[in-house]
Protein backbone atom coordinates (compact mmCIF):
# COMPACT_ATOMS: atom_id res chain seq x y z
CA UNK A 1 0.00 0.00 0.00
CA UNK A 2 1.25 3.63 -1.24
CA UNK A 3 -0.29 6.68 0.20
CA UNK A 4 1.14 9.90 -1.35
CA UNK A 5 -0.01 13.66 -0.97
CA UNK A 6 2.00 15.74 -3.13
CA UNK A 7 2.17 19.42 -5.11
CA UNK A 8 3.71 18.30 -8.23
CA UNK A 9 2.25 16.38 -10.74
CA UNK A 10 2.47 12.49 -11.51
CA UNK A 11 3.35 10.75 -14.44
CA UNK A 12 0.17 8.36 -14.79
CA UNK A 13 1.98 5.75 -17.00
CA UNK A 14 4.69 5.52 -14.80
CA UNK A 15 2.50 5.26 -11.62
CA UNK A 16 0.19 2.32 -13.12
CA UNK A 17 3.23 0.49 -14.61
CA UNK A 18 5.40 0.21 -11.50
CA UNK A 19 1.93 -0.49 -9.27
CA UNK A 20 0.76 -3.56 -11.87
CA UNK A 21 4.56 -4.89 -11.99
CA UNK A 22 5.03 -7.45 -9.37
CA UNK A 23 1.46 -8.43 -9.18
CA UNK A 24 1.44 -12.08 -10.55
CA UNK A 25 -0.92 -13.67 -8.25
CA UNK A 26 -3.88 -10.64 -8.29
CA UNK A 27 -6.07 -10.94 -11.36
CA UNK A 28 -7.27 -7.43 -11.58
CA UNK A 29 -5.74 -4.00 -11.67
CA UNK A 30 -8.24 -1.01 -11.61
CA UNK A 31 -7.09 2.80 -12.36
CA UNK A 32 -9.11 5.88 -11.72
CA UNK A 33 -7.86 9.45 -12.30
CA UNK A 34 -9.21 12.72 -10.80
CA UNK A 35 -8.87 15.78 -13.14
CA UNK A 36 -9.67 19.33 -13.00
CA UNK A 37 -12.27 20.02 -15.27
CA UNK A 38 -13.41 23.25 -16.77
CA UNK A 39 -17.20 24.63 -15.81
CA UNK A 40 -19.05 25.04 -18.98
CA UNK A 41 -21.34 27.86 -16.62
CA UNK A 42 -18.19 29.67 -15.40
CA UNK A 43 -15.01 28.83 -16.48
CA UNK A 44 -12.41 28.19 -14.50
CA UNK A 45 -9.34 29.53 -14.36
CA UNK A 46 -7.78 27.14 -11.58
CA UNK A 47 -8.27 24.74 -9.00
CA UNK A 48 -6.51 25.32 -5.73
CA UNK A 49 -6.28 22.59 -3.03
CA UNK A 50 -5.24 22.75 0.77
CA UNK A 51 -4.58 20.45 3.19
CA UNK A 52 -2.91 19.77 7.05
CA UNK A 53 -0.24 17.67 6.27
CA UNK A 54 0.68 14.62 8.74
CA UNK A 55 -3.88 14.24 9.12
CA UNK A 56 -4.49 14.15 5.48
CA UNK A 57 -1.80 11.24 4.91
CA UNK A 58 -3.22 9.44 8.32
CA UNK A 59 -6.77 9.77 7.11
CA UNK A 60 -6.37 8.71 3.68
CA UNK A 61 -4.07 5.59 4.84
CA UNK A 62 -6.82 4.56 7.24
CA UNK A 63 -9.28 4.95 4.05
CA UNK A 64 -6.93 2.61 1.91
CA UNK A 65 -6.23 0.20 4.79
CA UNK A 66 -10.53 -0.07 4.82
CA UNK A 67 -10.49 -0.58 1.23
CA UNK A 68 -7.88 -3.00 1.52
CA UNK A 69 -9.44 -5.19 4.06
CA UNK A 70 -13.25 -4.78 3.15
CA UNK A 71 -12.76 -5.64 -0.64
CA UNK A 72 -9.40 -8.28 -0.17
CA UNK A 73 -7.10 -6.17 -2.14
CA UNK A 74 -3.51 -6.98 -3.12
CA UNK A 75 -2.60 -3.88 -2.90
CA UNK A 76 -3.84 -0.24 -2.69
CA UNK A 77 -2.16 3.41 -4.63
CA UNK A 78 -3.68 6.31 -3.93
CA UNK A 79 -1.94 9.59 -4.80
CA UNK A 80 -3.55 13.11 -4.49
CA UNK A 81 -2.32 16.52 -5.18
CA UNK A 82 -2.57 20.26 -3.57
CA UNK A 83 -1.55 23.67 -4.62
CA UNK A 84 -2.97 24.99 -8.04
CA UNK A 85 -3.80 23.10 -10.70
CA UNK A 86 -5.13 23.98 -14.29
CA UNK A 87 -8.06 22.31 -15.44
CA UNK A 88 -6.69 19.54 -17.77
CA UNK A 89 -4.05 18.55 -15.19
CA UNK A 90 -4.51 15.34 -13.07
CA UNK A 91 -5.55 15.93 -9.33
CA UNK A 92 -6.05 12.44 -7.77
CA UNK A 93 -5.10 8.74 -9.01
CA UNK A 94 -6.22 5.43 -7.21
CA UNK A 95 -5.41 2.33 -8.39
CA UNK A 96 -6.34 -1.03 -6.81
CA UNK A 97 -5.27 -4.93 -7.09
CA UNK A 98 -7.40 -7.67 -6.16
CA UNK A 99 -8.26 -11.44 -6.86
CA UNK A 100 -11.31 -10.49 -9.11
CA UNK A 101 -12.44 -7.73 -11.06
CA UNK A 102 -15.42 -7.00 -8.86
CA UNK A 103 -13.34 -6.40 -5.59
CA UNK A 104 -10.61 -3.78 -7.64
CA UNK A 105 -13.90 -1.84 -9.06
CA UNK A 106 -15.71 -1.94 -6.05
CA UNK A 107 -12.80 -0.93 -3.90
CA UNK A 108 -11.60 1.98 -6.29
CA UNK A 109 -15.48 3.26 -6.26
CA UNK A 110 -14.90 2.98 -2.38
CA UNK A 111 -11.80 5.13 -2.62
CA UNK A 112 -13.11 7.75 -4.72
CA UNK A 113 -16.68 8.04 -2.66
CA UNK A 114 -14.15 8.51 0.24
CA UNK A 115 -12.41 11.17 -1.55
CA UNK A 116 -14.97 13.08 -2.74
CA UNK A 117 -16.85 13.13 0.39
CA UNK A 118 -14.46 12.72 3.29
CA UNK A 119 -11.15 13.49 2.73
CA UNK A 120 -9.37 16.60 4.77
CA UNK A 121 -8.85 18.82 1.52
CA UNK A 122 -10.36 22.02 0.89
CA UNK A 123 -10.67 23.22 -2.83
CA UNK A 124 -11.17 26.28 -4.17
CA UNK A 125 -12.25 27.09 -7.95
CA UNK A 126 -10.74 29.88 -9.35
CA UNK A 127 -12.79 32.15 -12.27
CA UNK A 128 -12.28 35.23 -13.83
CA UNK A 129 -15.54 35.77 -11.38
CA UNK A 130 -13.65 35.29 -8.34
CA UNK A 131 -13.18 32.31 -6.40
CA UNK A 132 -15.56 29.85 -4.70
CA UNK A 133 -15.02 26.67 -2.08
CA UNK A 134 -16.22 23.90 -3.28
CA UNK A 135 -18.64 22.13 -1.01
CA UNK A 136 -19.52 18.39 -0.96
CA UNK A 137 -22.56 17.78 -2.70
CA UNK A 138 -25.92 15.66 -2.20
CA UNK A 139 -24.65 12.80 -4.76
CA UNK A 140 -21.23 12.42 -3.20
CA UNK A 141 -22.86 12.12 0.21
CA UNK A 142 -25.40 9.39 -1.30
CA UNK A 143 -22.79 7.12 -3.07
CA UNK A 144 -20.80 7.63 0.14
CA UNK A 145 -23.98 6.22 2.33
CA UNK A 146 -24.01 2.91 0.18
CA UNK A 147 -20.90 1.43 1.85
CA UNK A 148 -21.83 1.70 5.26
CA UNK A 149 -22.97 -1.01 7.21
């Protein structure tokens, strides 16, 4: 398991090569990357994320240590970024190894409801408008609701 919080970006290639080499005995490896889109209503300018460093990385290895034991993964990346980004650039990856298919889907859907809904970063869109926090929104909160219990 790999936990990183980081400003600069991440070569994606690189990242899912070196977390699929090595894993001979798992028989699925699922991806997911975060970007920063553009808002069709107000365009953006920039995306800028914060974070207290030392609690983010605790909370989001607790998250992937969940993931990990709820769905019988192999192995768990998940890498997210702060500072400004431009949309186009890559905010977030998670990537997960497992047995079956089913378990490295589920578990990266896990991941990224945790993400969106729970993880300690604050963001920030930046417009020609101003700027706005981001809040987390009804939907998030839903799909984050179906994995409890």
């Amino acid at each position: 398991m790999r936990v990183v919080v980081q400003q600069e970006p991440f070569d994606l290639g690189a990242e899912a090569a070196a977390f699929a080499a090595g894993h001979r005995d798992m028989g699925a490896i699922v991806t997911f990357t975060g970007v920063v889109r553009d808002l069709p209503e107000t365009p953006i300018t920039a995306m800028e994320i914060e974070h207290y460093p030392g609690m983010t990385e605790a909370a989001l290895t607790a998250m992937a240590q969940d993931a990990g034991s709820r769905f019988g993964l192999g192995d768990v990346l998940v890498i997210h970024r702060f500072g400004r980004m431009a949309p186009g650039e890559m905010i977030m990856m998670v990537a997960t190894a497992a047995p079956h298919r089913k378990d490295a889907f589920d578990a990266a859907q896990f991941l990224m409801d945790y993400l969106k809904s729970r993880a300690p970063f604050w963001k920030r869109e930046i417009s020609a408008d101003g700027s706005v926090w981001v809040a987390s929104k009804d939907e998030d909160e839903a799909a984050l609701s179906r994995w409890k219990g």
